[in-house]
N, C-alpha and C. Protein backbone atom coordinates (compact mmCIF):
# COMPACT_ATOMS: atom_id res chain seq x y z
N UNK A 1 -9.55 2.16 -3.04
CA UNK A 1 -8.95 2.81 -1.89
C UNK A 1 -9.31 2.07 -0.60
N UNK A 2 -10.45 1.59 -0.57
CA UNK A 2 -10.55 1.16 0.49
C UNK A 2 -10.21 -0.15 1.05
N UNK A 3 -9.97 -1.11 -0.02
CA UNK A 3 -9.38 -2.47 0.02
C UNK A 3 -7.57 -2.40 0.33
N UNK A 4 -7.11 -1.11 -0.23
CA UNK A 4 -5.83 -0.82 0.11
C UNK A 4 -5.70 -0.50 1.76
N UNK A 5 -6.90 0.27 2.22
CA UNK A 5 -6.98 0.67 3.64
C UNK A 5 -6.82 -0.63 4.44
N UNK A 6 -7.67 -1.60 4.00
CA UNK A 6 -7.90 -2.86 4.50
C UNK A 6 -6.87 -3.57 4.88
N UNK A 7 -6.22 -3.87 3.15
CA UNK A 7 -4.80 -4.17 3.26
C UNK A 7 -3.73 -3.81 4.16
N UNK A 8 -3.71 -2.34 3.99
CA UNK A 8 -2.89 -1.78 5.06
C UNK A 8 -2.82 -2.17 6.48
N UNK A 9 -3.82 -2.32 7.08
CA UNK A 9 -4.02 -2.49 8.60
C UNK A 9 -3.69 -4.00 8.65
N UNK A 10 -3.86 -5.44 7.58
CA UNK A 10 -3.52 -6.32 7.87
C UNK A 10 -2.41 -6.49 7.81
N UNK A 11 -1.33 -5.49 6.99
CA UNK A 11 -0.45 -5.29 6.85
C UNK A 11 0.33 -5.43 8.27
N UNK A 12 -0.10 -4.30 8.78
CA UNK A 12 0.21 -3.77 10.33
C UNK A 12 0.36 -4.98 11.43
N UNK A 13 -1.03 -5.78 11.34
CA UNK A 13 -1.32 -6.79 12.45
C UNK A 13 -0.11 -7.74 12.37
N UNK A 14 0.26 -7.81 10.49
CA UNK A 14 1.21 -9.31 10.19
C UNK A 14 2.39 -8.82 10.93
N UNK A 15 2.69 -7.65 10.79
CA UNK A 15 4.42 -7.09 10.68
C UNK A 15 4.30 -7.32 12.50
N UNK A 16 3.37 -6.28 13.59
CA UNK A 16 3.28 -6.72 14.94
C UNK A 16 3.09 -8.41 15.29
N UNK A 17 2.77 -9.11 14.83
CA UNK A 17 2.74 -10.36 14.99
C UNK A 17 3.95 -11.58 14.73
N UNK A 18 4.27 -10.74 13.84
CA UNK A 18 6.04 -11.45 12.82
C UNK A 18 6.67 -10.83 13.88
N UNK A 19 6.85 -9.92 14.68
CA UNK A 19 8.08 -9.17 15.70
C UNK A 19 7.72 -9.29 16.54
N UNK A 20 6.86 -9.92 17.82
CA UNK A 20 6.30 -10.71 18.36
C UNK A 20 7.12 -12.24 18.41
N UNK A 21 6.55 -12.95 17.51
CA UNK A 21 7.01 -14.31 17.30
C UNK A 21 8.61 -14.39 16.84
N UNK A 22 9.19 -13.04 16.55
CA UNK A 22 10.84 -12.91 16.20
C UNK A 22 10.64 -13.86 14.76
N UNK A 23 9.45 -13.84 13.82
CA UNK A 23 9.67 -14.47 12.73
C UNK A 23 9.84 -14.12 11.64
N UNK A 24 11.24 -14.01 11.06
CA UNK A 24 11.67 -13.55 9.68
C UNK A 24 10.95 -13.48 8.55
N UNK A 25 10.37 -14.52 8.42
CA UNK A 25 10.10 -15.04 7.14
C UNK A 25 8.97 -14.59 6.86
N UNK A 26 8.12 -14.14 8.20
CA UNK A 26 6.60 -13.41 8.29
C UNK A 26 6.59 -11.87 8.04
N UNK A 27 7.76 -11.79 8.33
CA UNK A 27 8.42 -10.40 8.66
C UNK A 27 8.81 -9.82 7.35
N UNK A 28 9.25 -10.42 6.34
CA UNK A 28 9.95 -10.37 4.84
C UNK A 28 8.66 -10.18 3.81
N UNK A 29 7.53 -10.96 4.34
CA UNK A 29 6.13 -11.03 3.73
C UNK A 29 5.68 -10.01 4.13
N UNK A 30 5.14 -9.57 5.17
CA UNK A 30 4.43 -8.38 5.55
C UNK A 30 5.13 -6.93 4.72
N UNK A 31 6.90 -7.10 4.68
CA UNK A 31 7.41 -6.04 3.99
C UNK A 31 6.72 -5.93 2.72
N UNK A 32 7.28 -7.13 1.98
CA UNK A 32 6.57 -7.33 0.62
C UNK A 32 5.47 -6.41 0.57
N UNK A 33 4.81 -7.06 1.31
CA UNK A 33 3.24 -6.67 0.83
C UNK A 33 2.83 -5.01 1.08
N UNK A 34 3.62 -4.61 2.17
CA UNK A 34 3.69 -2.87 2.39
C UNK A 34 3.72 -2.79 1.06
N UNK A 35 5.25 -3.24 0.41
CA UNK A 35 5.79 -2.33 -0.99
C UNK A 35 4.99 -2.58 -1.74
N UNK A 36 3.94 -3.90 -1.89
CA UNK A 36 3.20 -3.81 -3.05
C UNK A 36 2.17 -2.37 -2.95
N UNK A 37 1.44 -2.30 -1.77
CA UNK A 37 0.34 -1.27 -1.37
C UNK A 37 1.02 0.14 -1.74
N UNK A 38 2.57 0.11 -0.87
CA UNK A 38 2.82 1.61 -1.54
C UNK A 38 3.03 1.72 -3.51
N UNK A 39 3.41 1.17 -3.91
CA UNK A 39 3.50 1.26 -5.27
C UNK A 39 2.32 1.09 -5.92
N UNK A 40 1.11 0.43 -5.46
CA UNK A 40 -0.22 0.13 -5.77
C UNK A 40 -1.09 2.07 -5.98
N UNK A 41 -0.61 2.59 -4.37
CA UNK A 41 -1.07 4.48 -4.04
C UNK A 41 -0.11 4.60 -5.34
N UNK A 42 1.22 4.78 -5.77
CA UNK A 42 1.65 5.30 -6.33
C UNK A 42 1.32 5.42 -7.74
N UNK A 43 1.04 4.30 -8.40
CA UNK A 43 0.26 3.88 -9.41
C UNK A 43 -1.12 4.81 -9.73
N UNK A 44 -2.01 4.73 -8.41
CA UNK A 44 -2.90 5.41 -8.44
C UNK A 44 -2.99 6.71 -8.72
N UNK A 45 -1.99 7.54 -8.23
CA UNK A 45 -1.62 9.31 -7.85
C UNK A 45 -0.99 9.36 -9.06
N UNK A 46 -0.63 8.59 -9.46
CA UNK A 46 0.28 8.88 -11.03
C UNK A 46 -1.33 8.93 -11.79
N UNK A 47 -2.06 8.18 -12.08
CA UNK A 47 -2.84 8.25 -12.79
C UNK A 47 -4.19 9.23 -12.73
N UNK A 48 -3.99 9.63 -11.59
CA UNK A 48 -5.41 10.75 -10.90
C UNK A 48 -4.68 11.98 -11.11
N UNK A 49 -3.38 12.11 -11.29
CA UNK A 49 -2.73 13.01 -11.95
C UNK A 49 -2.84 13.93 -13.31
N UNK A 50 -2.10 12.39 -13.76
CA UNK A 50 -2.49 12.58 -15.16
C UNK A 50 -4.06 12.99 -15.90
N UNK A 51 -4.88 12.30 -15.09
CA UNK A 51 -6.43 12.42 -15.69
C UNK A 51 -6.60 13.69 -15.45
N UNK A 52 -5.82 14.44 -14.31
CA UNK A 52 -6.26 15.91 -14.22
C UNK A 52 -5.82 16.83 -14.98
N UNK A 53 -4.34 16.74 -15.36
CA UNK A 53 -3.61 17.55 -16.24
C UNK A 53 -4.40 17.13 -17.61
N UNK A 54 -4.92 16.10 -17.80
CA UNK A 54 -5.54 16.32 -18.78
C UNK A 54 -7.08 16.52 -19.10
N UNK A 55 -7.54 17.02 -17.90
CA UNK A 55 -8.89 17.51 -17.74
C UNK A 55 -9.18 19.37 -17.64
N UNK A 56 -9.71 19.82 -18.73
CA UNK A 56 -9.73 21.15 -18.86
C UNK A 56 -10.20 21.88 -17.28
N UNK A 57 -11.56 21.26 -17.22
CA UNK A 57 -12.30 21.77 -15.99
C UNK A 57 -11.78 22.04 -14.85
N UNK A 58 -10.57 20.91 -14.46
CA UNK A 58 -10.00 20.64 -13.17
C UNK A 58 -8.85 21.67 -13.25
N UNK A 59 -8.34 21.93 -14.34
CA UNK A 59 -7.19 23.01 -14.35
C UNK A 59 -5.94 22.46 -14.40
């Protein structure tokens, strides 16, 4: 989680910096890399999910 946090914010700096410089190609990368991070959480919540539905204790 917290390397995703990390990620995230460099995320942020690239995308303000790519729209700044009006540069596409920086701009197309920084997207990328959002979608990897969101599908990365999603991955995660799918699986912290599952471990719960299948954990008696947790309900």
């Amino acid at each position: 989680m917290g390397t995703t946090a990390f990620g995230a914010l460099g995320v942020i700096k690239q995308v303000k910096k790519a729209r700044t410089e009006h540069d596409t190609l920086k701009l197309v990368d920084a997207v990328v890399s959002a979608a990897a991070i969101v599908t990365g959480l999603a991955i995660l919540y799918r699986e912290l999910k599952r471990l719960g539905d299948d954990d008696v204790l947790l309900g």
